[in-house]
C-alpha atoms as a PDB file:
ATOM      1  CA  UNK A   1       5.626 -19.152  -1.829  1.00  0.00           C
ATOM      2  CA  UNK A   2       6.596 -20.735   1.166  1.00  0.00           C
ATOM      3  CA  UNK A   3       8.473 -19.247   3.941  1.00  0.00           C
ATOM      4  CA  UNK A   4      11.752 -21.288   3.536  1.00  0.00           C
ATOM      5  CA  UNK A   5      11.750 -20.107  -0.433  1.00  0.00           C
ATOM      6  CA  UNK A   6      12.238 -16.211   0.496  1.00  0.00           C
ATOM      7  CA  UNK A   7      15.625 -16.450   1.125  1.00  0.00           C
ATOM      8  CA  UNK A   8      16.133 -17.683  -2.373  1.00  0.00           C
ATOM      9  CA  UNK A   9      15.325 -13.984  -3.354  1.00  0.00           C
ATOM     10  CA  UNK A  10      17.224 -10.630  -2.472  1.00  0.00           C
ATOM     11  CA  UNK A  11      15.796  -8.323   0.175  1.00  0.00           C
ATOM     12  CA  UNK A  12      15.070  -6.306  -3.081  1.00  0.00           C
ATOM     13  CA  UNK A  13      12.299  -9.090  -4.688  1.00  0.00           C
ATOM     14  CA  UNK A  14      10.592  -9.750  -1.256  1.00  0.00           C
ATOM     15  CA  UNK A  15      10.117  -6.567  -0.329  1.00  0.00           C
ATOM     16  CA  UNK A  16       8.352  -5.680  -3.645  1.00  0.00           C
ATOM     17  CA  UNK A  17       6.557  -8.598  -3.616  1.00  0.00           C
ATOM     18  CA  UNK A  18       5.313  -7.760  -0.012  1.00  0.00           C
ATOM     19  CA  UNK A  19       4.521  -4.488  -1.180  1.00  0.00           C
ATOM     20  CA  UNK A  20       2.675  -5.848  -4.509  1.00  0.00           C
ATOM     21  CA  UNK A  21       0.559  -7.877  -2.687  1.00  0.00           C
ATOM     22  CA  UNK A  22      -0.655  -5.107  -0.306  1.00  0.00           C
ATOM     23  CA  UNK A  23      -1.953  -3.462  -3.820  1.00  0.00           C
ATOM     24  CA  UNK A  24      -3.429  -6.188  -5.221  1.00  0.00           C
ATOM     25  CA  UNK A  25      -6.738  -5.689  -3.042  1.00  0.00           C
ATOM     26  CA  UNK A  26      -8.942  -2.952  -4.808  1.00  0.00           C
ATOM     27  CA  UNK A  27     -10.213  -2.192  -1.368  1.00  0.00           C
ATOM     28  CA  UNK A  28      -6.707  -0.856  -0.447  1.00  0.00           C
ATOM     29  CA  UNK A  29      -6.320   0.760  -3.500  1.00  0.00           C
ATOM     30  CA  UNK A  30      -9.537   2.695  -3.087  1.00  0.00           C
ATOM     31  CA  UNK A  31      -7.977   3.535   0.518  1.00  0.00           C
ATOM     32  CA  UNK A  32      -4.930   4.620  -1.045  1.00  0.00           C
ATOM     33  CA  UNK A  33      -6.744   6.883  -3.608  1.00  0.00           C
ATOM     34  CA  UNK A  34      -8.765   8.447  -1.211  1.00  0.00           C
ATOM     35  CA  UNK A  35      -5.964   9.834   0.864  1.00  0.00           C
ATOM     36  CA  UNK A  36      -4.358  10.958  -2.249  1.00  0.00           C
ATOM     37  CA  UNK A  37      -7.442  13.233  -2.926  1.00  0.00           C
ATOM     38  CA  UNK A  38      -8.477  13.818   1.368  1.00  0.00           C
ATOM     39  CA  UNK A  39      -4.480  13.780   2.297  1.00  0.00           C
ATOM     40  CA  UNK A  40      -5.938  12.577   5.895  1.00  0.00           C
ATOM     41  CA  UNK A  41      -9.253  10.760   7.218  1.00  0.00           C
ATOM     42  CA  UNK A  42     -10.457   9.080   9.715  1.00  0.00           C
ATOM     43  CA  UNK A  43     -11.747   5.309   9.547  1.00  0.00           C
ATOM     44  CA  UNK A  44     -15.129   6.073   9.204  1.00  0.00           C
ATOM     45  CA  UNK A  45     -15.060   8.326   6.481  1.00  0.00           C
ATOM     46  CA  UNK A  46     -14.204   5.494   4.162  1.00  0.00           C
ATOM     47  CA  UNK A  47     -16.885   3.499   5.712  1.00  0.00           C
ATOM     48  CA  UNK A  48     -19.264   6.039   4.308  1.00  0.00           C
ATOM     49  CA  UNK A  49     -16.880   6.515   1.216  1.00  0.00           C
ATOM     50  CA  UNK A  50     -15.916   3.153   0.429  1.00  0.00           C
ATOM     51  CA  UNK A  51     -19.166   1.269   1.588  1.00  0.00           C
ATOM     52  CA  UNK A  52     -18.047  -1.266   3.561  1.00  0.00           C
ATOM     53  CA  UNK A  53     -18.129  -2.488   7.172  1.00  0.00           C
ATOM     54  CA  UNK A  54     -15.645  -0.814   9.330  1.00  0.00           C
ATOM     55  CA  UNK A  55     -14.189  -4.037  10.678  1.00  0.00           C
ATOM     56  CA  UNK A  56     -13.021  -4.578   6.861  1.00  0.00           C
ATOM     57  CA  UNK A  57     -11.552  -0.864   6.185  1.00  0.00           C
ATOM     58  CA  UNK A  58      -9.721  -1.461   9.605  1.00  0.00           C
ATOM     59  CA  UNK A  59      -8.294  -4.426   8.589  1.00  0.00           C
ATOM     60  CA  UNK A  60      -7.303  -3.258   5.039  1.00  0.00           C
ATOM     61  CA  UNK A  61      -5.974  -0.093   6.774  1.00  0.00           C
ATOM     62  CA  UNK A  62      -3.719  -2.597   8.942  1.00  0.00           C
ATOM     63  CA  UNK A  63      -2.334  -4.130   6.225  1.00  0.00           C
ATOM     64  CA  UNK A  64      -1.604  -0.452   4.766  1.00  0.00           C
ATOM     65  CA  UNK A  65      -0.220   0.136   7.851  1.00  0.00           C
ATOM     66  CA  UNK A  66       2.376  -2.794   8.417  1.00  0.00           C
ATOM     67  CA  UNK A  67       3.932  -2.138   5.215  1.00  0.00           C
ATOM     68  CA  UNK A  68       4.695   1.464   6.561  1.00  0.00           C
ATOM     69  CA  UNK A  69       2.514   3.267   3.564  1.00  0.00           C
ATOM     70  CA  UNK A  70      -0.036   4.763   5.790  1.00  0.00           C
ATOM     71  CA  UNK A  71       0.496   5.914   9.688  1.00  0.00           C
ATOM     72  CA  UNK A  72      -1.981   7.387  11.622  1.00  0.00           C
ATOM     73  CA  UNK A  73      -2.077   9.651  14.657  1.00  0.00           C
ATOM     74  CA  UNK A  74      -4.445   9.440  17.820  1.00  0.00           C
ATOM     75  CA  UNK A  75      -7.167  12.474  17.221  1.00  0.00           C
ATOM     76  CA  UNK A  76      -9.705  12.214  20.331  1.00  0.00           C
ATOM     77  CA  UNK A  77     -11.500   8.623  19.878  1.00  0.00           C
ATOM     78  CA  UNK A  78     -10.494   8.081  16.519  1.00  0.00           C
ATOM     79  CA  UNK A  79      -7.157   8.024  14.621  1.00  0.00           C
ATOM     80  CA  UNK A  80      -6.624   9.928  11.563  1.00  0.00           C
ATOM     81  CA  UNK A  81      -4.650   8.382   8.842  1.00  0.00           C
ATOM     82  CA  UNK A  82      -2.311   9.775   6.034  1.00  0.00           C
ATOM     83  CA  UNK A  83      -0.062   8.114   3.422  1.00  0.00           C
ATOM     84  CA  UNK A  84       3.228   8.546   4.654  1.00  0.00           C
ATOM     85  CA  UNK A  85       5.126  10.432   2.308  1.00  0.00           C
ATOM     86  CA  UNK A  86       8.875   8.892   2.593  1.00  0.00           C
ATOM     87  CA  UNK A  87       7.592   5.303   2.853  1.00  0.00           C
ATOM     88  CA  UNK A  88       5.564   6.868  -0.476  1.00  0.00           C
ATOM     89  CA  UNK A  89       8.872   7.281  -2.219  1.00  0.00           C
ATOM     90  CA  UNK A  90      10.345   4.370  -1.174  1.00  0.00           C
ATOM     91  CA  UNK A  91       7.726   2.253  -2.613  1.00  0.00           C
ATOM     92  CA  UNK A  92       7.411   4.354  -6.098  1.00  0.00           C
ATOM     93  CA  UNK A  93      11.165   3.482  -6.506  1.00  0.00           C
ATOM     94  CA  UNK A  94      10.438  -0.225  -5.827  1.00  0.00           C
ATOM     95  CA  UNK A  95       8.399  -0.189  -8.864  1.00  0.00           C
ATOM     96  CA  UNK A  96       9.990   2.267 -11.334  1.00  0.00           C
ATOM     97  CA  UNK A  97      13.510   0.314 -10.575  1.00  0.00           C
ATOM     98  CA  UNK A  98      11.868  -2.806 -11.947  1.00  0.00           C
ATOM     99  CA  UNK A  99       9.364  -1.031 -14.574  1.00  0.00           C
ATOM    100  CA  UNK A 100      12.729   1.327 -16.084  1.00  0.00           C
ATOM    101  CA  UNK A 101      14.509  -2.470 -16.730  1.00  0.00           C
ATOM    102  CA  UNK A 102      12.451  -2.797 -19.290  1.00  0.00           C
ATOM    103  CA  UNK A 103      13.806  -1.842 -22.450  1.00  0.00           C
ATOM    104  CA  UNK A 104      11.966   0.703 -24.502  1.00  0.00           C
ATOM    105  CA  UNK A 105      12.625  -0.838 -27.887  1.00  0.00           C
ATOM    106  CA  UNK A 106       9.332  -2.738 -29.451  1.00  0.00           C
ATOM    107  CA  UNK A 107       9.244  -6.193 -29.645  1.00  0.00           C
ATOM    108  CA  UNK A 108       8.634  -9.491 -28.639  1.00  0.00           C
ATOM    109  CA  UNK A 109      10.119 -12.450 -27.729  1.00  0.00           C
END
């Protein structure tokens, strides 16, 4: 989609698109699970979690970040991050608004 074609859509549709493709890397959805289960970490625990380098888990982490699902605070040397809970919300209600339009009733086309 091309930068011009986003204002064909409502604020609505582009931000859950944004959001949707911040999900659609398993990498960040590992991320995400972990801080579900840790509630906070620092970048090298999912370096040793995750397996990868931590140039890639700071950029995934980045992209977490500019979305607004995970901030992190300045511990020492190294920042520990933590899903931020309103932002958290927010984006579960992006989803469920479009998931509850479905209707319930069996069927297909």
């Amino acid at each position: 989609m091309g930068v011009t074609k986003t204002d064909l859509f409502t604020e609505k549709q582009n931000e859950l698109a944004k959001v949707a493709k911040v999900f659609a890397h398993p990498a960040r959805v590992a991320i995400l699970e972990y801080l579900i289960q840790a509630n906070s970490c620092i970048n090298g625990d999912l370096v040793q979690e995750l397996g990868l380098a931590q140039a890639t888990i700071s950029q995934h982490l980045r992209e977490l970040k500019e979305i607004g699902l995970i901030k992190g605070s300045i511990e020492g040397v190294s920042v520990n991050y933590c899903i931020d809970p309103i932002r958290w919300t927010e984006v579960q209600n992006l989803f469920q608004d479009l998931f509850s339009g479905f209707p319930k009733i069996l069927g297909c086309c």
